[in-house]
Protein backbone atom coordinates (compact mmCIF):
# COMPACT_ATOMS: atom_id res chain seq x y z
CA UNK A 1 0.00 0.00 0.00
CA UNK A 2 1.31 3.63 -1.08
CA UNK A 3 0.87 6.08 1.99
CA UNK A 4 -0.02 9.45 0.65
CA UNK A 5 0.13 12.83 2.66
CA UNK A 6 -1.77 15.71 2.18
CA UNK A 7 -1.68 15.26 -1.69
CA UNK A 8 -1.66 12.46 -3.76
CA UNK A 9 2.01 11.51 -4.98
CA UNK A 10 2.56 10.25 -8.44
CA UNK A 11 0.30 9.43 -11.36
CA UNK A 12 -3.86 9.47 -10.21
CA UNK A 13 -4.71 6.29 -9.14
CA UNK A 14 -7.10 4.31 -12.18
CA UNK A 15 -10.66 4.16 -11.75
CA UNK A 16 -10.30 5.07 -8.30
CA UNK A 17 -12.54 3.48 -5.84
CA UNK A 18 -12.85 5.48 -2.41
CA UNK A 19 -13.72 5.78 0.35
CA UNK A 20 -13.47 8.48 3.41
CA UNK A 21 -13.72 7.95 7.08
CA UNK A 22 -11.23 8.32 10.78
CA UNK A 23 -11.56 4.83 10.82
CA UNK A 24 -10.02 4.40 14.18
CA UNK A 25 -8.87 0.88 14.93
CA UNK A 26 -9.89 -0.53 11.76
CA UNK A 27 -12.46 -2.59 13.66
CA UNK A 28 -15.01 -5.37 12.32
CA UNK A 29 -17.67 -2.41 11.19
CA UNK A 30 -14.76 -0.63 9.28
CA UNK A 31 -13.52 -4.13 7.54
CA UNK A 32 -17.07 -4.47 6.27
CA UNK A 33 -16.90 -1.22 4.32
CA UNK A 34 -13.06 -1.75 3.70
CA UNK A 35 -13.56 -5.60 2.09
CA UNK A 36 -16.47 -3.43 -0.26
CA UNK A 37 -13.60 -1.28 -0.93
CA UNK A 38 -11.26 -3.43 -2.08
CA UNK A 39 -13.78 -5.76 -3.84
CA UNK A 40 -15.57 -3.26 -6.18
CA UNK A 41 -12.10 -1.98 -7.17
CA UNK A 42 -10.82 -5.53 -7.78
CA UNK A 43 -13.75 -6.44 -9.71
CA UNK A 44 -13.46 -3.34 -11.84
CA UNK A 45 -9.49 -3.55 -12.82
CA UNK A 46 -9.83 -0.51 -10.41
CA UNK A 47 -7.24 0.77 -7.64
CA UNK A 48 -8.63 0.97 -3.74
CA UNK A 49 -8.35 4.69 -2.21
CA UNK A 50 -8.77 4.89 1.52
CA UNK A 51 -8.94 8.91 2.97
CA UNK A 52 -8.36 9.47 6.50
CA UNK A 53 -7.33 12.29 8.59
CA UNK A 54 -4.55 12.85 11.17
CA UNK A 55 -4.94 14.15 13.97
CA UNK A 56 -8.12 13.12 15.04
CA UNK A 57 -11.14 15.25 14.08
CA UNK A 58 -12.04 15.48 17.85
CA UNK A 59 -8.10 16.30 18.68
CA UNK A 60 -8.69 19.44 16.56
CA UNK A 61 -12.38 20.17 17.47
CA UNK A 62 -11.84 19.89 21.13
CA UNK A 63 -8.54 20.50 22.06
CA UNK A 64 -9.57 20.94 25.90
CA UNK A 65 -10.96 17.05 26.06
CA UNK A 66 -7.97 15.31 26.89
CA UNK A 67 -10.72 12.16 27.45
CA UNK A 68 -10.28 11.04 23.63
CA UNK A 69 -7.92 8.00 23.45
CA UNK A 70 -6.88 6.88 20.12
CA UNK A 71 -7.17 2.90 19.56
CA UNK A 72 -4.71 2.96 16.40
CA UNK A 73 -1.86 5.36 15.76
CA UNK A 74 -1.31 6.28 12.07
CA UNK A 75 1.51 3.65 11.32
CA UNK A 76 -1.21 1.18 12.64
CA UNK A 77 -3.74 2.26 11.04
CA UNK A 78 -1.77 1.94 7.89
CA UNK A 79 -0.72 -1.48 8.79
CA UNK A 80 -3.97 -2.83 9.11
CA UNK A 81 -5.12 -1.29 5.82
CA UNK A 82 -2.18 -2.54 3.74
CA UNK A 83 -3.57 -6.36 5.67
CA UNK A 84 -7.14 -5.75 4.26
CA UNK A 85 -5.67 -5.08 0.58
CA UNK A 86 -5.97 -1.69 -0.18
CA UNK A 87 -4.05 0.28 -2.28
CA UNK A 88 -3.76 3.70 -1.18
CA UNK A 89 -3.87 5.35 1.96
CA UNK A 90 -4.64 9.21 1.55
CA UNK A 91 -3.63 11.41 4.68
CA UNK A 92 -5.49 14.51 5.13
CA UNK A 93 -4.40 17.11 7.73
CA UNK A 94 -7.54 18.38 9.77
CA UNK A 95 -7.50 22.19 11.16
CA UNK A 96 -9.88 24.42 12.28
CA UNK A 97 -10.29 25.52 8.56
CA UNK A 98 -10.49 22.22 6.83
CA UNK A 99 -13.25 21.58 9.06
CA UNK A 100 -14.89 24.78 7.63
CA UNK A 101 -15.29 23.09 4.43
CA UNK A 102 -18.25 22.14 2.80
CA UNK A 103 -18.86 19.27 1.79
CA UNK A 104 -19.47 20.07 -2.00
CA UNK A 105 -15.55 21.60 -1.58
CA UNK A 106 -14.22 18.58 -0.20
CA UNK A 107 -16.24 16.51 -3.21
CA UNK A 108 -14.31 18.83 -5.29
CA UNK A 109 -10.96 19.29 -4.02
CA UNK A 110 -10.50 15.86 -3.04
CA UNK A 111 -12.29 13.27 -4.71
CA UNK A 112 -12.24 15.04 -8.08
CA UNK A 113 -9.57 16.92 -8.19
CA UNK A 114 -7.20 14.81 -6.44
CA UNK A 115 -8.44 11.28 -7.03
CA UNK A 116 -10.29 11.35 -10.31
CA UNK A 117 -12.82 9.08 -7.76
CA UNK A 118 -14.41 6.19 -10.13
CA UNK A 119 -16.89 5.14 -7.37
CA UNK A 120 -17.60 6.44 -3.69
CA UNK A 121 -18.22 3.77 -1.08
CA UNK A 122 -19.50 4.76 2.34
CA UNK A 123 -21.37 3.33 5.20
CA UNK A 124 -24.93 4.14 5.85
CA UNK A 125 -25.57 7.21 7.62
CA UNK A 126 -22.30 8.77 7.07
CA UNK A 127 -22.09 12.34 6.97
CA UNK A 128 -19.28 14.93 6.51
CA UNK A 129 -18.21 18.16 5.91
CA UNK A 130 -19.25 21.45 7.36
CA UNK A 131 -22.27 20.85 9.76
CA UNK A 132 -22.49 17.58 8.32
CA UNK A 133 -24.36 18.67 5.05
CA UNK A 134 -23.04 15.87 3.17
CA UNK A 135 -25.89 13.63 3.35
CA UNK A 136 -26.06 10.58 0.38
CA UNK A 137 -28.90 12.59 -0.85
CA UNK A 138 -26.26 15.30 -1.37
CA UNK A 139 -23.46 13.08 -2.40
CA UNK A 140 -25.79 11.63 -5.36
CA UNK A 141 -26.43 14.75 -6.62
CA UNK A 142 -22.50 16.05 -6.69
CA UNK A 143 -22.30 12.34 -8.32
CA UNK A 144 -24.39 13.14 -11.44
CA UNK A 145 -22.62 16.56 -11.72
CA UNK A 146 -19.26 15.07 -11.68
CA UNK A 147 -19.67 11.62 -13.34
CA UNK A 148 -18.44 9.02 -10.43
CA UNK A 149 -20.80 6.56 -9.01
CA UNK A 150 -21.87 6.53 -4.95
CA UNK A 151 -22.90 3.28 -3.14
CA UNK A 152 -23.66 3.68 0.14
CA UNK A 153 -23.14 -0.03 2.36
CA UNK A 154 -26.90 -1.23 3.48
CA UNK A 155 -27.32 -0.64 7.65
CA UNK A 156 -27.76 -4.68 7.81
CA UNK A 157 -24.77 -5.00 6.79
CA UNK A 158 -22.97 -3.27 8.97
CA UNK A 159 -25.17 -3.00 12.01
CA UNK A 160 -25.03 -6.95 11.87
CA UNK A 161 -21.65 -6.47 13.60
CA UNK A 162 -22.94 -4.17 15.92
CA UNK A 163 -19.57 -2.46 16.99
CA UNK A 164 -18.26 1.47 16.90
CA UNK A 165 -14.23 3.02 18.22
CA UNK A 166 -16.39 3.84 21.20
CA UNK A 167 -17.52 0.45 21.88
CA UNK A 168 -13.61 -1.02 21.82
CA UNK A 169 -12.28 2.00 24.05
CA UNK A 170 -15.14 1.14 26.73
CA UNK A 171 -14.57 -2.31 26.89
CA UNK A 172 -10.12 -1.80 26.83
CA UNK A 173 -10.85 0.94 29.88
CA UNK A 174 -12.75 -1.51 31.62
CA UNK A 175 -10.20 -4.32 30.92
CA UNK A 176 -12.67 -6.50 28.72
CA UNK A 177 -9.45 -7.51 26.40
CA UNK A 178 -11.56 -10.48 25.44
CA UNK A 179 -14.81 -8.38 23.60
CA UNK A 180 -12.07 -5.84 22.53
CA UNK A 181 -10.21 -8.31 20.76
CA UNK A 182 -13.59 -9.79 19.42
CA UNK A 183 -14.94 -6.19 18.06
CA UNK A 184 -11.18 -5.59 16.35
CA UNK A 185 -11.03 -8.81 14.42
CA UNK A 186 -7.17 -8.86 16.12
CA UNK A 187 -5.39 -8.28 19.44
CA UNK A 188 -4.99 -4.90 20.63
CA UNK A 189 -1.45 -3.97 20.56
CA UNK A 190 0.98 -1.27 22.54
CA UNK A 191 4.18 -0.23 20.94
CA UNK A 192 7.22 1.36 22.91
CA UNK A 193 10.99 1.38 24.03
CA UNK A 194 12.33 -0.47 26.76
CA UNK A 195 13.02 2.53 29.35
CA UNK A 196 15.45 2.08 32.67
CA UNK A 197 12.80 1.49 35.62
CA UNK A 198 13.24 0.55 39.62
CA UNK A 199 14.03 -2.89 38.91
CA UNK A 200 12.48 -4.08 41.90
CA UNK A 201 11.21 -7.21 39.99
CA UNK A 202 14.91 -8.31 39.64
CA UNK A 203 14.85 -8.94 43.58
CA UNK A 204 12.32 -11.72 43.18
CA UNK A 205 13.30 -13.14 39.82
CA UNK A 206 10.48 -11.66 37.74
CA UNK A 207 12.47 -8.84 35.88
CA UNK A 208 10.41 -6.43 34.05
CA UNK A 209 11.02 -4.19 30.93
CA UNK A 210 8.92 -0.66 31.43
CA UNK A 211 7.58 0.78 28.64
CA UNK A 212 7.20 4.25 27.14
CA UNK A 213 4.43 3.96 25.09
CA UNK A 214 5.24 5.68 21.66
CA UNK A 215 2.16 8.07 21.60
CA UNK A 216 0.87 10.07 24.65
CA UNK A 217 -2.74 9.72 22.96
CA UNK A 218 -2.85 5.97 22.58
CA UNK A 219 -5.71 4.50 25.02
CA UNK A 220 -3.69 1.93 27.91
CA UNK A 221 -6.32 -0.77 28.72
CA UNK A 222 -7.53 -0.74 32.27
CA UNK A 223 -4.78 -1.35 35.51
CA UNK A 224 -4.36 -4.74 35.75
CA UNK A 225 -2.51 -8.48 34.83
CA UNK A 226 -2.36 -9.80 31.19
CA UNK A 227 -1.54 -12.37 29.39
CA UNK A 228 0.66 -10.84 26.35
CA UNK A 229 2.42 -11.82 22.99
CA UNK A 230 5.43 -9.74 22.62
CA UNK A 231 6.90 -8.83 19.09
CA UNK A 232 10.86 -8.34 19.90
CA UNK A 233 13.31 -8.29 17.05
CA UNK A 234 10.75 -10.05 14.93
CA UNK A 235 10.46 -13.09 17.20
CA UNK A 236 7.43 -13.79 19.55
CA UNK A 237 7.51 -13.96 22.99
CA UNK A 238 4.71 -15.29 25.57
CA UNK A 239 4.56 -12.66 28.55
CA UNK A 240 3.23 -11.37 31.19
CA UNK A 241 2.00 -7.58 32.03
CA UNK A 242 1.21 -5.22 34.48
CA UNK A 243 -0.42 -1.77 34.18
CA UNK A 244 -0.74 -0.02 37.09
CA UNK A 245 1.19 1.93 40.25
CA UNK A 246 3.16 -1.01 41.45
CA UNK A 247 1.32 -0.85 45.03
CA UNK A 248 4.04 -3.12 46.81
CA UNK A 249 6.76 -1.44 46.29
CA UNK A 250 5.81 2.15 46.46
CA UNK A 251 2.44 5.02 46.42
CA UNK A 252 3.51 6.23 43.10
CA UNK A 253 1.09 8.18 41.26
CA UNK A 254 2.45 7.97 37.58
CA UNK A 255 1.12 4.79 35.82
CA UNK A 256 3.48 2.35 34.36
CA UNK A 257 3.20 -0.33 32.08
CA UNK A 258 6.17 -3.48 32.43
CA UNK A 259 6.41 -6.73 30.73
CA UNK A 260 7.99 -10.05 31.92
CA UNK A 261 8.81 -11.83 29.07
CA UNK A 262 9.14 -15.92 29.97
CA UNK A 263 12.14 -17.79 30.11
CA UNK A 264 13.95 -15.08 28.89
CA UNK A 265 17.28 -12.91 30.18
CA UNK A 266 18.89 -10.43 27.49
CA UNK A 267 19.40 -6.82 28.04
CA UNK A 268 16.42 -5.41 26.09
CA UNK A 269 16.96 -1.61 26.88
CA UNK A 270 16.19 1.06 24.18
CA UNK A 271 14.75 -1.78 22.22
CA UNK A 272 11.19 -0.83 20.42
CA UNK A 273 8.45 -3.57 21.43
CA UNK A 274 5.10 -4.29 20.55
CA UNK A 275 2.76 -5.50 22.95
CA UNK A 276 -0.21 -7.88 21.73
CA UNK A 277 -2.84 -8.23 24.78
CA UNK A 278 -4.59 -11.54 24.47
CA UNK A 279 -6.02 -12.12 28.02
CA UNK A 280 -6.82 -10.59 31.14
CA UNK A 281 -5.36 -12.24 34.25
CA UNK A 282 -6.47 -9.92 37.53
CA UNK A 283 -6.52 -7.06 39.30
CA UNK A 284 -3.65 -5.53 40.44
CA UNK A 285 -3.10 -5.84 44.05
CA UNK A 286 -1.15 -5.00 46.90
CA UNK A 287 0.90 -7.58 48.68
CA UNK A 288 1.40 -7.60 52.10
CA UNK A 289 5.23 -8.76 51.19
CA UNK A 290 7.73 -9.58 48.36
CA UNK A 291 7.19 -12.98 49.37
CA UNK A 292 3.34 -13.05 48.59
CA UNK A 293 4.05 -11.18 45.53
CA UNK A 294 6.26 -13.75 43.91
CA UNK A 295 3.51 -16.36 44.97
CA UNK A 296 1.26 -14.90 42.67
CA UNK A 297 3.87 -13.96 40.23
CA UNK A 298 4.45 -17.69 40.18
CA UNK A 299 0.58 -18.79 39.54
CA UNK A 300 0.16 -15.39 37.15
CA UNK A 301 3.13 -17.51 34.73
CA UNK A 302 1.23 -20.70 35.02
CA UNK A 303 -1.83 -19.33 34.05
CA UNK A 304 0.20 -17.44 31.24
CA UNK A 305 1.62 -20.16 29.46
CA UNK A 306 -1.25 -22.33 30.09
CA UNK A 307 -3.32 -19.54 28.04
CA UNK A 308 -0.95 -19.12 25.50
CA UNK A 309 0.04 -22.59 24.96
């Protein structure tokens, strides 16, 4: 897939098939649309055109509600988008004043003018532009002025799936990896580099690698114990995971987020990781001593390697 920003780089793509959306974490609703995407383009000797926006619409919009947590950072969303097939990826930079468009500007501008758009594919209901004036009913009548075909995806289709962004993000906050995981069609994933921390796990044989998470606005799932796959130097690793204040040791108030990768002992620091959650073991908990932590450090690996088996 060719990752386009701002403006679309190199010859238009033929009989461009589009379609326009934030898409954030390419969940099972967005696949339904995407798999249309790629489909009617294959079908039609056609190149796929997916247009999405960075930052976040609501980033821009509401720059005071810091409560927005992004399920996919570009790069991911890109990844997942290459998996589903489609060709292009173009990146649109949202301001204040590209929000002020209209939406017969953005039919212009963009999907004319840029893309040469064959066909338009969006979901039912979907609306954009300036107060939202661009209705289907509106977007069929820009497509007989400028010659592309519309299709909008039937609400069976996709309300058959039953799943929004919002949906995921309440059930990672609450620590439901398992209906996360289920509404994504994949694991949820953190990336970040191994960062110097207390080492306090060293003491009872569980050492941990912290992790800065790459992007301040990527959601954390809910404090806790998982069960983990971690992508290291292209090799998979079965781990475990804590997110939380690490209440034995200390009353810290900045959250952290360390990994114990199994059976394993290398120096790992400044390395990038990614972090694929699978299950949810527990709480986290407070121990009454180092002792009683390792206990249920010990069981927490069972369980582990009995789930990821």
């Amino acid at each position: 897939m060719k990752i386009h920003y701002q403006h679309f780089d190199g010859p238009k793509p033929q009989h461009a098939v589009v379609t326009t959306g934030t898409f954030d974490g390419v969940h099972l609703g967005h696949q339904t649309i995407i798999k249309r995407l790629v489909d009617e383009a294959r079908a039609i000797n056609g190149e796929s055109v997916v247009v999405t926006f960075d930052p976040h619409p609501r980033q821009v919009l509401f720059p005071n509600d810091h409560g927005l947590k992004l399920l996919q950072t570009l790069d991911e969303k890109a990844k997942s988008l290459d998996v589903l097939g489609v060709h292009h990826l173009l990146v649109l930079p949202f301001s204040r004043s590209f929000a002020d468009w209209d939406y017969e500007t953005y039919v212009r501008r963009v999907l004319i003018n840029e893309l040469h758009t064959h066909k338009l594919i969006i979901g039912y209901d979907h609306q954009f532009g300036k107060n939202r004036e661009g209705t289907i009913e509106n977007l069929k009548r820009q497509a007989l002025i400028y010659g592309f075909e519309i299709e909008e995806i039937p609400a069976k289709d996709i309300d058959q799936v039953h799943i929004s962004s919002t949906q995921v993000r309440k059930a990672l906050t609450l620590g439901d990896i398992a209906t996360a995981n289920r509404y994504l069609g994949y694991s949820y994933s953190l990336s970040g580099m191994v960062v110097r921390g207390h080492q306090n796990g060293r003491s009872i044989g569980f050492p941990t690698a912290n992790i800065a998470v790459d992007n301040q606005s990527k959601l954390i799932p809910a404090r806790g114990v998982y069960a983990v796959v971690v992508l290291l130097h292209d090799k998979e690793y079965a781990a475990m995971l804590n997110i939380g204040y690490r209440p034995t040791f200390s009353d810290e108030k900045e959250l952290s987020v360390e990994v114990h990768i199994l059976d394993f002992s290398s120096d790992i620091y400044d390395a990038s990781v990614s972090i694929n959650f699978m299950h949810r073991l527990r709480d986290e908990q407070k121990f009454e001593s180092l002792e009683a932590l390792k206990n249920q450090l010990e069981k927490d690996k069972l369980t582990v390697l009995k789930l990821l088996a």
